[in-house]
Protein backbone atom coordinates (compact mmCIF):
# COMPACT_ATOMS: atom_id res chain seq x y z
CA UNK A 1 147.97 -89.35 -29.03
CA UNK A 2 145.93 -92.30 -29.42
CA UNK A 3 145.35 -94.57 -26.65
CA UNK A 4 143.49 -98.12 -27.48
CA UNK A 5 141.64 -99.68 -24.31
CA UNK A 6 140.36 -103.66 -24.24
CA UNK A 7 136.81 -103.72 -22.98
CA UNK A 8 134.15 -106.34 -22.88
CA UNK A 9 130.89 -105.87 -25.67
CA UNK A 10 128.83 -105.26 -22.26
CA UNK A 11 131.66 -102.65 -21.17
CA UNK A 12 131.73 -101.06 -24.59
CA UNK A 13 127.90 -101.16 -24.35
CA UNK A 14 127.96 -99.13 -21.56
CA UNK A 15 130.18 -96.56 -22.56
CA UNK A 16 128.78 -95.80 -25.17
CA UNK A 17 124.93 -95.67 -24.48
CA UNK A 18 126.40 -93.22 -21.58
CA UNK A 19 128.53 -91.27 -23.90
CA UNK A 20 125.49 -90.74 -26.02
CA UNK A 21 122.88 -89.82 -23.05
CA UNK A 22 125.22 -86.67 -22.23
CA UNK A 23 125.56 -85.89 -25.83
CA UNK A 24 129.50 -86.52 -25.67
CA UNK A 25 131.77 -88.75 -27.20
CA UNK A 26 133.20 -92.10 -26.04
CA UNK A 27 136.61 -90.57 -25.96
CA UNK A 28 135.46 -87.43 -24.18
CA UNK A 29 133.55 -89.76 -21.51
CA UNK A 30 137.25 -91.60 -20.81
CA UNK A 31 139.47 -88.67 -21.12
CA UNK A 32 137.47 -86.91 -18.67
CA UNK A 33 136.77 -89.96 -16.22
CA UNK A 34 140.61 -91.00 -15.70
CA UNK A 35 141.59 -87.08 -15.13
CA UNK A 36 138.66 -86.37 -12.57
CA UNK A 37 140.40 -90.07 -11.08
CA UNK A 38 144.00 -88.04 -10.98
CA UNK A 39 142.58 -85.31 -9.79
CA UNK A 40 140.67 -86.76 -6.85
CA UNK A 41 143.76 -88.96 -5.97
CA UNK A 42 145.65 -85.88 -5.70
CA UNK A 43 143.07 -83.69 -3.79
CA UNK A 44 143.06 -87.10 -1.05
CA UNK A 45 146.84 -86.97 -0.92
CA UNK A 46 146.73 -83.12 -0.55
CA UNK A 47 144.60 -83.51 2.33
CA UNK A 48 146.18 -86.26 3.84
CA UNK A 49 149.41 -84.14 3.82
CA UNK A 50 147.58 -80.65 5.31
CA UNK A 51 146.18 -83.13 7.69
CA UNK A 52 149.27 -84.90 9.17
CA UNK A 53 150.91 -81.39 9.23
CA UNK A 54 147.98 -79.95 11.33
CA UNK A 55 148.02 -83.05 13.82
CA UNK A 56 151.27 -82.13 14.26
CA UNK A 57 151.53 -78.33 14.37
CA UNK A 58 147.89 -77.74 16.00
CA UNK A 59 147.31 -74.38 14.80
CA UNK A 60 144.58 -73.06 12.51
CA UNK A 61 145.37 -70.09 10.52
CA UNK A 62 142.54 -67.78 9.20
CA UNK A 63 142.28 -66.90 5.15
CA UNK A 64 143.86 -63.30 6.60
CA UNK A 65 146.54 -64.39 8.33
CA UNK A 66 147.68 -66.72 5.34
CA UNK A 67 147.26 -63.80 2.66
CA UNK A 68 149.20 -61.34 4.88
CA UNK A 69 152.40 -62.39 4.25
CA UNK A 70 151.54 -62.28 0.15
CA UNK A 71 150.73 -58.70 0.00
């Protein structure tokens, strides 16, 4: 899939003299920046959700306790 992006000559500038300083390409540099974005918006809204649960619940359960049940 091709995906075409609007950027200004100082943007594009950018980009690329960055893309070419860590030896990757412009597309590379973009695919990887918007899925490390995903990624980190999920990991906050994981969090957020463990954290509401434990403000609610209280209780801390140790790496043993969890993987008991899965054995």
């Amino acid at each position: 899939m091709a995906i075409s992006l609007r950027v200004t000559k100082e943007e594009e500038k950018l980009f690329r003299d960055y893309a070419k300083f860590h030896g990757i390409t412009v597309s590379e540099l973009i695919r990887t920046a918007v899925l490390e974005k995903i990624e980190n918006e999920i990991d906050i809204n994981d969090f957020d959700e463990s954290l509401k649960i434990y403000q609610e619940n209280k209780k801390i359960y140790s790496l043993s306790e969890i993987t008991k049940g899965n054995k």
